[in-house]
C-alpha atoms as a PDB file:
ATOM      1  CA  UNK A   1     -40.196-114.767 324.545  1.00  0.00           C
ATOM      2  CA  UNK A   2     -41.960-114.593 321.413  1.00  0.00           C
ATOM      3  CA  UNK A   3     -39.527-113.988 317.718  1.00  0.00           C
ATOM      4  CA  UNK A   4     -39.936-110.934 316.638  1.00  0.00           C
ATOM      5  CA  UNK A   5     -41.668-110.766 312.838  1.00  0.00           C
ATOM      6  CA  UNK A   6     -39.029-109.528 310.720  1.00  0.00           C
ATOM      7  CA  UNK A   7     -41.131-106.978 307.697  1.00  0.00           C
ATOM      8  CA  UNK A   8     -40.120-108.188 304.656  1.00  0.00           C
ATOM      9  CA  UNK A   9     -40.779-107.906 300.858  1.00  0.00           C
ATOM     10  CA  UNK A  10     -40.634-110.239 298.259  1.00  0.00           C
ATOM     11  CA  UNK A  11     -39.975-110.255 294.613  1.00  0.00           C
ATOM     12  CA  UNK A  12     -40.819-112.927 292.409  1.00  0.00           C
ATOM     13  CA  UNK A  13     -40.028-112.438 288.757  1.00  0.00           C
ATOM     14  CA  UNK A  14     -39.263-114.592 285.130  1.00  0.00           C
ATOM     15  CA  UNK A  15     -37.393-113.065 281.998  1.00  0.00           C
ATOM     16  CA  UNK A  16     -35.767-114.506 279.231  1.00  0.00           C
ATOM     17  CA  UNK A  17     -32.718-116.275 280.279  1.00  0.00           C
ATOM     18  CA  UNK A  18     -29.126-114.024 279.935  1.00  0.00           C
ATOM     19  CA  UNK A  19     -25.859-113.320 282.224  1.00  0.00           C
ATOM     20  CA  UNK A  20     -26.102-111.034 284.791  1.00  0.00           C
ATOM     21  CA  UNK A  21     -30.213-111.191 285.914  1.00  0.00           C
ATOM     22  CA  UNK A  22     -29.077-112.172 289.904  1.00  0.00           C
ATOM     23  CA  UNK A  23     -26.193-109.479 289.602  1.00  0.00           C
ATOM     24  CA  UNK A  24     -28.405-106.875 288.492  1.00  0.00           C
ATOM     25  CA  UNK A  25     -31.004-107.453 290.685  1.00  0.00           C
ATOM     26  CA  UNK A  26     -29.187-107.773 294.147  1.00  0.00           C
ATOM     27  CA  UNK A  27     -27.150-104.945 292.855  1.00  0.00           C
ATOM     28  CA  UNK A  28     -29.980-102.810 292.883  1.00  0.00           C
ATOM     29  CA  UNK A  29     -31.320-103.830 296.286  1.00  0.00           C
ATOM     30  CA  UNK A  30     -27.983-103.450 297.909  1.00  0.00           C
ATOM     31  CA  UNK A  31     -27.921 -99.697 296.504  1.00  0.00           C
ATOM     32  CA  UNK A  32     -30.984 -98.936 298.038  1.00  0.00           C
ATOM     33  CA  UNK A  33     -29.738-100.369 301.811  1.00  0.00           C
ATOM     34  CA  UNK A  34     -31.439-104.441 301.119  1.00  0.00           C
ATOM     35  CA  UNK A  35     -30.390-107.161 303.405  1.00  0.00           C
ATOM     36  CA  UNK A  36     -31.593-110.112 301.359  1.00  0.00           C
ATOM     37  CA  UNK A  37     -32.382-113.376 303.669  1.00  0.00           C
ATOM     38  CA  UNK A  38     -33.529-115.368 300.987  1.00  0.00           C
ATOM     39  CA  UNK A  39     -32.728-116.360 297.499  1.00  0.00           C
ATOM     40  CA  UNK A  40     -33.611-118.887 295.109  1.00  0.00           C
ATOM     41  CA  UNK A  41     -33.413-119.516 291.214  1.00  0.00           C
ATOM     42  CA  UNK A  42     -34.193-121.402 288.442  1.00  0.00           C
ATOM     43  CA  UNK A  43     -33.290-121.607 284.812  1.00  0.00           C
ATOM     44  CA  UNK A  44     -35.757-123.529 282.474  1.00  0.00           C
ATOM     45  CA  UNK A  45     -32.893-124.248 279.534  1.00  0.00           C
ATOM     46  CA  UNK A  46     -35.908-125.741 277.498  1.00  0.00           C
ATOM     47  CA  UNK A  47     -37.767-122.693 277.485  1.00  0.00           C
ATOM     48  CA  UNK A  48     -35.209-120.494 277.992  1.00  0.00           C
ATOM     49  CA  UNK A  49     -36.903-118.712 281.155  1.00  0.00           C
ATOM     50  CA  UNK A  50     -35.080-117.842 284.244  1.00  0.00           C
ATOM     51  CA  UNK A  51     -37.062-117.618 287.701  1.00  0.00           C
ATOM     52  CA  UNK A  52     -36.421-116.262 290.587  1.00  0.00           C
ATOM     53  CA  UNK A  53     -37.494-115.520 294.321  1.00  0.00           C
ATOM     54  CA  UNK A  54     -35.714-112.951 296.137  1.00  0.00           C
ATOM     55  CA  UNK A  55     -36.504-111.775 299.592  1.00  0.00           C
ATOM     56  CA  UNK A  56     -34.990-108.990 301.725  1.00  0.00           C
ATOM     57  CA  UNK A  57     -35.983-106.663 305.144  1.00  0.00           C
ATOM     58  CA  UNK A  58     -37.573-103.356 305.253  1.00  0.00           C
ATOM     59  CA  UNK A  59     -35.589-102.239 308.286  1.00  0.00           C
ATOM     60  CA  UNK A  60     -33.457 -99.573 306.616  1.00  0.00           C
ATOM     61  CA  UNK A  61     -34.729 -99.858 302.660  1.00  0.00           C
ATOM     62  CA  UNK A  62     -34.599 -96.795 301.278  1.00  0.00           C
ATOM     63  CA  UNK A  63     -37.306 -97.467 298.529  1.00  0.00           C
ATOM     64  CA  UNK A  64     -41.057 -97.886 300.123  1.00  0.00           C
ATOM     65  CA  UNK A  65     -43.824 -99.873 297.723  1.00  0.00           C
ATOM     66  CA  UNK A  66     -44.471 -97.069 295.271  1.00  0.00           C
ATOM     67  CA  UNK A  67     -40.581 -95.260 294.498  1.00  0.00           C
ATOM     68  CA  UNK A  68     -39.573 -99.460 294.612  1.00  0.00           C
ATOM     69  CA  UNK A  69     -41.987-100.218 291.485  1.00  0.00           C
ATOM     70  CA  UNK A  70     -40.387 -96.863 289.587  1.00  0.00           C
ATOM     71  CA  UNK A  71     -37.325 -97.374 290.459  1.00  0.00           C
ATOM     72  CA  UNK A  72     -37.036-101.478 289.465  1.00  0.00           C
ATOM     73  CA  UNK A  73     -39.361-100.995 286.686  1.00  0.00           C
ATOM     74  CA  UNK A  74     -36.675 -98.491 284.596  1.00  0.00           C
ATOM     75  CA  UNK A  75     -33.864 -99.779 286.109  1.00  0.00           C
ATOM     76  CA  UNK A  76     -34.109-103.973 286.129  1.00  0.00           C
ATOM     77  CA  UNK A  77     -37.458-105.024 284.777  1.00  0.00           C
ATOM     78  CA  UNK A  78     -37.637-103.189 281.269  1.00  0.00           C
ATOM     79  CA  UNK A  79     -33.965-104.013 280.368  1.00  0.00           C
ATOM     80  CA  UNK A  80     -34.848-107.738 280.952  1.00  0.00           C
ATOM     81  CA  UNK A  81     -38.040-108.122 279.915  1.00  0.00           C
ATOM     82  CA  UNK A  82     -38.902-109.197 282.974  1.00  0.00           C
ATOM     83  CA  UNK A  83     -42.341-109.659 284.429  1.00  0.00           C
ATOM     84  CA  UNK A  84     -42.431-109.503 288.189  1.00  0.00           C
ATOM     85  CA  UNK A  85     -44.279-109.421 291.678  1.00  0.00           C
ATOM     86  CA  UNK A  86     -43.233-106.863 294.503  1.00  0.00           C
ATOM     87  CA  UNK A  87     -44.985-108.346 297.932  1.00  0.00           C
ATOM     88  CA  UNK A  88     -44.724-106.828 301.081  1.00  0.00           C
ATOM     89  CA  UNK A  89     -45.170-109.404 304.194  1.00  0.00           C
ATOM     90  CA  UNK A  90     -46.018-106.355 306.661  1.00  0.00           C
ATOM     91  CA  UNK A  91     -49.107-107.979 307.428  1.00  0.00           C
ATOM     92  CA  UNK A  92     -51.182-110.991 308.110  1.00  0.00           C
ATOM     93  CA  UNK A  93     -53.475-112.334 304.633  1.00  0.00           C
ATOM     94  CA  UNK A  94     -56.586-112.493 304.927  1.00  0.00           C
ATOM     95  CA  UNK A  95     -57.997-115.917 303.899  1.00  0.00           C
ATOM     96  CA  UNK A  96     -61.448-116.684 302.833  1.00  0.00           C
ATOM     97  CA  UNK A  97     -62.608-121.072 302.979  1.00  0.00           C
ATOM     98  CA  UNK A  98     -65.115-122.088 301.092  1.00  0.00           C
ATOM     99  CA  UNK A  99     -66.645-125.560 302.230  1.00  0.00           C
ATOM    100  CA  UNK A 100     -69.347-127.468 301.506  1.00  0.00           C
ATOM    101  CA  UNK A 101     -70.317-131.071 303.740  1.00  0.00           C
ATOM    102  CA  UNK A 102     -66.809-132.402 304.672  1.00  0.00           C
ATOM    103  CA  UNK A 103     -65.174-131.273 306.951  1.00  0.00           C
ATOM    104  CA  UNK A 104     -61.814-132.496 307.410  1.00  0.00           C
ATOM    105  CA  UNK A 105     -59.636-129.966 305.703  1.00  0.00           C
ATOM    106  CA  UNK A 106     -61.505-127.163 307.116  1.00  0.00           C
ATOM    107  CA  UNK A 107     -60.717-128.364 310.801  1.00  0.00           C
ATOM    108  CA  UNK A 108     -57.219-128.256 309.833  1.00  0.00           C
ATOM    109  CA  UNK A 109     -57.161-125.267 308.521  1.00  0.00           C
ATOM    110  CA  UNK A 110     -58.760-123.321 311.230  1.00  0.00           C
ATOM    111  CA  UNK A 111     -56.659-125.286 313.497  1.00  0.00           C
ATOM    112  CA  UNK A 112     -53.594-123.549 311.761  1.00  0.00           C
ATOM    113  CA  UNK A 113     -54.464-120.748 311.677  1.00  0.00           C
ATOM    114  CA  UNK A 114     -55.888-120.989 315.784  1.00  0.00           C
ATOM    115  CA  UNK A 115     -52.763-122.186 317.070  1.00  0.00           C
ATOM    116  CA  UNK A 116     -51.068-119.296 315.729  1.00  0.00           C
ATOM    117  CA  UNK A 117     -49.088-121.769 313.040  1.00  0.00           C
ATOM    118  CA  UNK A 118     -49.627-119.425 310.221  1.00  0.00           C
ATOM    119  CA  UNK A 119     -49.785-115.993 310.956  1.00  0.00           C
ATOM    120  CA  UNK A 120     -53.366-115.380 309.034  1.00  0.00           C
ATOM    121  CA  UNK A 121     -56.542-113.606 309.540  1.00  0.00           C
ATOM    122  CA  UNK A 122     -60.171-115.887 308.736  1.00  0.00           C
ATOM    123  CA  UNK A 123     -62.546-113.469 308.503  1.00  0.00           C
ATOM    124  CA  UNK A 124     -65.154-115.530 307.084  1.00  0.00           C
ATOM    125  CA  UNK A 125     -66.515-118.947 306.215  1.00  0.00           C
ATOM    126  CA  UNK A 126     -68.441-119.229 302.650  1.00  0.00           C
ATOM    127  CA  UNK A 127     -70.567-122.730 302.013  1.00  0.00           C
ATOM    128  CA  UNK A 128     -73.042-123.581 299.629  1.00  0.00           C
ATOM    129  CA  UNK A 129     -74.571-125.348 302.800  1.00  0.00           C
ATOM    130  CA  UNK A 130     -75.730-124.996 306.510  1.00  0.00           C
ATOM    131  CA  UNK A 131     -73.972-128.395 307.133  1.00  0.00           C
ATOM    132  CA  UNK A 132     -70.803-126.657 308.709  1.00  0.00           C
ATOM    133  CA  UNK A 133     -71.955-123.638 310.348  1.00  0.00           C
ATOM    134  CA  UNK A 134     -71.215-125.398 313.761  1.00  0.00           C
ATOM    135  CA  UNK A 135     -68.003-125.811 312.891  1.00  0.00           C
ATOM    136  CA  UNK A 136     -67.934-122.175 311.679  1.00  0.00           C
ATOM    137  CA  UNK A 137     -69.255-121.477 315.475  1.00  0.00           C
ATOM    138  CA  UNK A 138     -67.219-123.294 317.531  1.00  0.00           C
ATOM    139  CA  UNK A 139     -63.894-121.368 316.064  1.00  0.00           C
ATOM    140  CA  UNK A 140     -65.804-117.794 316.127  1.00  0.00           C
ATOM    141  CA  UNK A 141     -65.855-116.959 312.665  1.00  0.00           C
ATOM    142  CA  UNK A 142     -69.415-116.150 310.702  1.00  0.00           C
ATOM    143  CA  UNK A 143     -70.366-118.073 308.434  1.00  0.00           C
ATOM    144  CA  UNK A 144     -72.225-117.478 305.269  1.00  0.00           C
ATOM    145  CA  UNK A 145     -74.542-119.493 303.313  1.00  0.00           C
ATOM    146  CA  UNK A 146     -74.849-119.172 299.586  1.00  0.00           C
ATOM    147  CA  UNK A 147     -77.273-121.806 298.325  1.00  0.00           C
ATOM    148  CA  UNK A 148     -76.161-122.228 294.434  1.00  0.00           C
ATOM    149  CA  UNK A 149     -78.559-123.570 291.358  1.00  0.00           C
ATOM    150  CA  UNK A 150     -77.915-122.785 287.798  1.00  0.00           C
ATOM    151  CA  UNK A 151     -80.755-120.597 287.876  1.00  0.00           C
ATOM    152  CA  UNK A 152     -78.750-118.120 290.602  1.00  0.00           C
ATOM    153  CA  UNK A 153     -75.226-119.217 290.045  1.00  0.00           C
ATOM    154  CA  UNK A 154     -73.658-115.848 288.545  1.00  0.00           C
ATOM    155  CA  UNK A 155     -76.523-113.671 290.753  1.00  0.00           C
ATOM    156  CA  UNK A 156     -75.280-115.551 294.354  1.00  0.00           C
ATOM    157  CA  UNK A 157     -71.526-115.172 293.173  1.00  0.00           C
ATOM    158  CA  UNK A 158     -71.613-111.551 292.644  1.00  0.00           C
ATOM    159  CA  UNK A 159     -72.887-111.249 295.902  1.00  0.00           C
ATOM    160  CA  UNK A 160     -69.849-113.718 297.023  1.00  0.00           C
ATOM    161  CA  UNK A 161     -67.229-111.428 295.469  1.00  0.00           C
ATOM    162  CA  UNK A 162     -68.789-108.484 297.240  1.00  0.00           C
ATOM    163  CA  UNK A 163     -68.994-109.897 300.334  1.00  0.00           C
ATOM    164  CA  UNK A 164     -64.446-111.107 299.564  1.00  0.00           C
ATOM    165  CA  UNK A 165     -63.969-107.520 298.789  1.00  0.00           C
ATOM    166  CA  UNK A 166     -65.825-105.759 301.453  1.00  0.00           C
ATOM    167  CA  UNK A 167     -63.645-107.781 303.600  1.00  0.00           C
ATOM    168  CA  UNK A 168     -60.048-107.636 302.069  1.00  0.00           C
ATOM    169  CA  UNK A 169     -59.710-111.176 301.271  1.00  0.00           C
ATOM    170  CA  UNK A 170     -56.481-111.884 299.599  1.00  0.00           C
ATOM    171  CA  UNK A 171     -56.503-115.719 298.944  1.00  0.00           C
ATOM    172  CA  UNK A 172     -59.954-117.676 298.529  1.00  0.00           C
ATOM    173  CA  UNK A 173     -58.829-121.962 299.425  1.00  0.00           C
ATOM    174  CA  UNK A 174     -61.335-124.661 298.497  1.00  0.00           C
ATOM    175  CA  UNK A 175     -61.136-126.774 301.558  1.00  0.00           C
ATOM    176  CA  UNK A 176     -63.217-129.563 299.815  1.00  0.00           C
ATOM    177  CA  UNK A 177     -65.870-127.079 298.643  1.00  0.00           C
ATOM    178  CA  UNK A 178     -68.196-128.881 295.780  1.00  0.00           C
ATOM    179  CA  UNK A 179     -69.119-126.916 293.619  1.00  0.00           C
ATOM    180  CA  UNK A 180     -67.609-125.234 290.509  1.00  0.00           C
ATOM    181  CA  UNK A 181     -66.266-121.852 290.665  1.00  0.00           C
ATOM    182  CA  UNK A 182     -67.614-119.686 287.984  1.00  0.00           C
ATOM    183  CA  UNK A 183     -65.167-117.249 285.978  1.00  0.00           C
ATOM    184  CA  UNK A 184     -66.359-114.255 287.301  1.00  0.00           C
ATOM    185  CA  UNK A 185     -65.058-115.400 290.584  1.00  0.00           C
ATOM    186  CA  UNK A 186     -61.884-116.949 289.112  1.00  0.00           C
ATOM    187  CA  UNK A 187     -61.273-113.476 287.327  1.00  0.00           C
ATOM    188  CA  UNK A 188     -61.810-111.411 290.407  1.00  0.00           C
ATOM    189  CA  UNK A 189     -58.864-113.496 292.307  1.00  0.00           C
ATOM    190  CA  UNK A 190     -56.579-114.472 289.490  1.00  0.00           C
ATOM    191  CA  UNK A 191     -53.863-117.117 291.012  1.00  0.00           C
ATOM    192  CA  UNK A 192     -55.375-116.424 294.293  1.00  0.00           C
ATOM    193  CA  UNK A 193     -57.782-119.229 294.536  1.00  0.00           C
ATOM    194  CA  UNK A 194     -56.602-122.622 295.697  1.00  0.00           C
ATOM    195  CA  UNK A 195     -58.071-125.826 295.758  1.00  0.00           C
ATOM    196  CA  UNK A 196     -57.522-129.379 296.438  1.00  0.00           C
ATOM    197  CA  UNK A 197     -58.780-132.803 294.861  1.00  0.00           C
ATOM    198  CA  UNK A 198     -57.940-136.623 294.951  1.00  0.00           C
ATOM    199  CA  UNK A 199     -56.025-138.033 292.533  1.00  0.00           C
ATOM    200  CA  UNK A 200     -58.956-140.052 291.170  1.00  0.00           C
ATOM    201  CA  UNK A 201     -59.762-137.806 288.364  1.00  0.00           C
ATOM    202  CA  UNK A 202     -60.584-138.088 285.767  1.00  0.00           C
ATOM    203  CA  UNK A 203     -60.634-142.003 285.837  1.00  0.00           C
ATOM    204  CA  UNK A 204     -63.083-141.844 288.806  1.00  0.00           C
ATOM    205  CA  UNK A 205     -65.405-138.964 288.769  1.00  0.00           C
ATOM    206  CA  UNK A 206     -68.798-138.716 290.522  1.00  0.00           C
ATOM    207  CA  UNK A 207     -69.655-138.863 293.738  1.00  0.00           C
ATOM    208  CA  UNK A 208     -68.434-141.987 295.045  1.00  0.00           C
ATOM    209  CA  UNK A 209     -64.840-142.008 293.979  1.00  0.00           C
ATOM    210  CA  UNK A 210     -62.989-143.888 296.802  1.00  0.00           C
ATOM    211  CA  UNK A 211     -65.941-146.621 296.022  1.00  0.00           C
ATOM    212  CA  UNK A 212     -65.133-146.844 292.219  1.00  0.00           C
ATOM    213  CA  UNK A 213     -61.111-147.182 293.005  1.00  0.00           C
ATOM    214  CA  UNK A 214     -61.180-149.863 295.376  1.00  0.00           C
ATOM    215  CA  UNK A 215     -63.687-151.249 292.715  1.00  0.00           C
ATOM    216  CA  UNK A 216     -60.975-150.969 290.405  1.00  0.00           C
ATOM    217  CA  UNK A 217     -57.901-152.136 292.967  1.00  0.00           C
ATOM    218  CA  UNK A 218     -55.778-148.982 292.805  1.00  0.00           C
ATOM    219  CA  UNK A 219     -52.364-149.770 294.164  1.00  0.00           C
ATOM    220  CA  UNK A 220     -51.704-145.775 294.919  1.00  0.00           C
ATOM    221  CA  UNK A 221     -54.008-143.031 295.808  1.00  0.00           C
ATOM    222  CA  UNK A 222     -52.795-139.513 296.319  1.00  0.00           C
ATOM    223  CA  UNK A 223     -54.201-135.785 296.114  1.00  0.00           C
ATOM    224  CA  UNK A 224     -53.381-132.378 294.079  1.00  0.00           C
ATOM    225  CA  UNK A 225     -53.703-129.125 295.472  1.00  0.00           C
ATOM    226  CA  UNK A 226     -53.732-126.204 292.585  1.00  0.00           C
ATOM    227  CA  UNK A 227     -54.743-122.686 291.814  1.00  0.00           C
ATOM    228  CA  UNK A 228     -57.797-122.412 289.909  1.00  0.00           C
ATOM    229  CA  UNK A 229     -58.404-121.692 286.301  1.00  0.00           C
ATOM    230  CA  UNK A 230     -61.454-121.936 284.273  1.00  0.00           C
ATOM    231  CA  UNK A 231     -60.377-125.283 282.709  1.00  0.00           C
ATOM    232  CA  UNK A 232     -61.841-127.517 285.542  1.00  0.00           C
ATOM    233  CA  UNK A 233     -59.398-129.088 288.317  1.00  0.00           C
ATOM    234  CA  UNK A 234     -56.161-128.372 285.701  1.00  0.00           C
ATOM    235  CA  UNK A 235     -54.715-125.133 286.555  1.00  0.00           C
ATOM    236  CA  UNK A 236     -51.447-124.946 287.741  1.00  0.00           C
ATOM    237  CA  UNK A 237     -50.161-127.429 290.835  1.00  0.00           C
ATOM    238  CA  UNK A 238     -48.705-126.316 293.757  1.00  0.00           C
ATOM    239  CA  UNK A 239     -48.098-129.619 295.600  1.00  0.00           C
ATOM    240  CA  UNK A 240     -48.963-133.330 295.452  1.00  0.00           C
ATOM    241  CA  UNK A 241     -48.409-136.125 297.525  1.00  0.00           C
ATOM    242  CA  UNK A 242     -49.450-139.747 297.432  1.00  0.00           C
ATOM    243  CA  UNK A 243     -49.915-143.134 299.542  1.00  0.00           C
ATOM    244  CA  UNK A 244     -49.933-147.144 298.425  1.00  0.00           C
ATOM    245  CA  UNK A 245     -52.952-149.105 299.156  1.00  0.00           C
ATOM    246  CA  UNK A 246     -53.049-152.739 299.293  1.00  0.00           C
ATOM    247  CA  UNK A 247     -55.964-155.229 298.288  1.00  0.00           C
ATOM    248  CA  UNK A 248     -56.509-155.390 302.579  1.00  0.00           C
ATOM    249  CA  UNK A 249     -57.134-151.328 302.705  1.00  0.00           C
ATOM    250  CA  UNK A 250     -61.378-151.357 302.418  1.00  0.00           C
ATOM    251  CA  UNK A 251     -63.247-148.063 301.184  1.00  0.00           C
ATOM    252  CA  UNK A 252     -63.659-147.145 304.865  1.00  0.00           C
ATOM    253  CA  UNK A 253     -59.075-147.240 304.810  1.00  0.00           C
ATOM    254  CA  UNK A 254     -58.930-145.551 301.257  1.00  0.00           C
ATOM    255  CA  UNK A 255     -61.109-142.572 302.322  1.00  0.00           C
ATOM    256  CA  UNK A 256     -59.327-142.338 305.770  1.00  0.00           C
ATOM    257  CA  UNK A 257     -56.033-142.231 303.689  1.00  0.00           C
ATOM    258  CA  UNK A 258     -57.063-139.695 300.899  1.00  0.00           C
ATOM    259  CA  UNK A 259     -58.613-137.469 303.580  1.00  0.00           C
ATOM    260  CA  UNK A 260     -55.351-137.512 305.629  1.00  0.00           C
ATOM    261  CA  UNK A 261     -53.298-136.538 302.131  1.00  0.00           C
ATOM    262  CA  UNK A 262     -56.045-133.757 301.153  1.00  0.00           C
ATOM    263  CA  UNK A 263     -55.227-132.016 304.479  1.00  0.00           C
ATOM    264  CA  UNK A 264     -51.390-132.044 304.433  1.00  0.00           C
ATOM    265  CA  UNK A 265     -51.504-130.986 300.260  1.00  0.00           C
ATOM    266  CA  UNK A 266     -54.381-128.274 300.615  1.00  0.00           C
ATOM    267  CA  UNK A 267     -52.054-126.599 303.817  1.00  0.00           C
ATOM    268  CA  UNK A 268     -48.351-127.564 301.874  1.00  0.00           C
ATOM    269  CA  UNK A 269     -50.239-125.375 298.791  1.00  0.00           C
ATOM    270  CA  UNK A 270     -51.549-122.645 300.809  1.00  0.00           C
ATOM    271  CA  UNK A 271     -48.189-122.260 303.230  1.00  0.00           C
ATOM    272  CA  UNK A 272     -46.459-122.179 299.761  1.00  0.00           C
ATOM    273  CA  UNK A 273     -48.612-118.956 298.935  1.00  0.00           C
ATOM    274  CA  UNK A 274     -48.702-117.595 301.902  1.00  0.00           C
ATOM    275  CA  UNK A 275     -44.598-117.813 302.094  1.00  0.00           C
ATOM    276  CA  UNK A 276     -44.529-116.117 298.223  1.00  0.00           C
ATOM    277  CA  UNK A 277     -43.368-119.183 297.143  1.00  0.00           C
ATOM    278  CA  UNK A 278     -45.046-119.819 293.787  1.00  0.00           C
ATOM    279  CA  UNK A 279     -44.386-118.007 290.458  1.00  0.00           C
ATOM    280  CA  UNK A 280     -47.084-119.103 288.191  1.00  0.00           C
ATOM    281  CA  UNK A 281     -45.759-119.465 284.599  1.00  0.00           C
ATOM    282  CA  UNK A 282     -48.225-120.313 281.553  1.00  0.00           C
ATOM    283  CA  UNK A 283     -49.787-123.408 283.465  1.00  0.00           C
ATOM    284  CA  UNK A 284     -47.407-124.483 285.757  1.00  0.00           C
ATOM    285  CA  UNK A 285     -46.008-123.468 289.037  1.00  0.00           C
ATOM    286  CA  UNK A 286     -42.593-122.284 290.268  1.00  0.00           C
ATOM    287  CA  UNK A 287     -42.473-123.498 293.829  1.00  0.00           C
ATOM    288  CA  UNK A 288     -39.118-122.338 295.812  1.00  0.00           C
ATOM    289  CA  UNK A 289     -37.939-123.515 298.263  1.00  0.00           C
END
């Protein structure tokens, strides 16, 4: 027998640090009939920030979305300064991969979200080539093909952002796509955009960077996943991981190895999104547990 999906919401906020934030907050759910499952904290003494992630059930809240943002926003948020997220996990996101020639974090993505492993919808595939529309195929989803120059760039990513929107998309995630994201599109999903890289950068940039760092004679390769900003591959991390190399790995070894890492970051990032995991603060991420 299958579990039954508990609803839930989720609040992720930060205020200035001071007694009584947790007691003030789970107060206030408990009032209105909350039974919290989850909750985590953190105080940054340096900065003088306290984080938190609190999650609780919808079976027998009093408060829906709307009387919930009212109520907190008078009665928690404004006498702490706090800035916060109310998210509601009553229904599957809707996630949007953009690709380009490689193909090995798509496949495990899609194979995620196919074996029911995250509970997701993929309405759509977005490439700035054809080379992947069999992929696209075999899993059922359509696949569209924006071909990008300078000369079209901002013209073919309108049309990208109207195509997200038409279809609901709540998270876009770069599974290896190559090509730079343009602001308009970064400003239309604001800490909803994820992507992953290698840890080569910016030592080894280009094209060939597995080539250059066995060149070199790394001793550790790893990979970053991130949301994305307008300051290229340096917004805020969600997850990294790396592996040692030895002088007997060859290129063939190194790119096996940093594809392998690319996969389990990129789907450790996006599970930490999906879950509400990540508060994003200036440029770095909050990531509960």
């Amino acid at each position: 027998m299958a579990e039954r999906r508990a609803r839930t919401a989720t609040l992720l906020m930060h205020c200035p640090d001071r007694p009584g934030v947790v007691a003030a907050v789970t107060r206030f759910l408990a009032t209105h009939g909350a039974n919290i499952v989850d909750l985590d904290q953190h105080v940054d003494r340096a900065e003088g920030v306290f984080f938190m992630r609190v999650r609780w059930e919808l079976e027998g809240f009093a408060l829906d979305a709307e009387a919930f943002k009212a109520a907190f926003r008078s009665g928690i948020a404004d006498h702490f300064d706090a800035v916060w997220q109310l998210h509601h996990q009553d229904r599957p996101l809707r996630l949007a991969l953009f690709v380009s020639k490689m193909s090995h974090c798509l496949y495990d993505l899609l194979s995620r979200w196919q074996s029911g492993e995250w509970r997701v919808e993929t309405p759509l595939i977005i490439s700035n080539h054809e080379t992947l529309r069999p992929v696209a195929q075999q899993f059922g989803i359509p696949f569209h093909c924006f071909a990008i120059s300078p000369e079209n760039k901002a013209e073919q990513e309108a049309a990208e952002i109207e195509l997200l929107e038409r279809h609901g998309i709540d998270l876009v995630v770069l599974a290896r796509y190559m090509q730079i994201v343009g602001p308009a599109l970064i400003n239309a999903f604001p800490q909803r955009i994820i992507n992953i890289h290698h840890s080569f950068l910016p030592a080894f940039a280009g094209a060939r960077p597995y080539h250059a760092a066995h060149a070199r004679g790394v001793k550790i390769i790893g990979a970053t996943s991130h949301y994305v900003t307008e300051d290229l591959d340096a917004g805020p991390i969600i997850d990294q991981d790396v592996t040692r190399i030895t002088h007997r790995d060859s290129i063939k070894a190194l790119v096996r190895k940093g594809q392998d890492l690319e996969k389990l970051v990129l789907a450790r990032g996006v599970w930490a999104h999906l879950q509400r995991q990540t508060l994003v603060y200036r440029n770095r991420t909050i990531v509960f547990s």
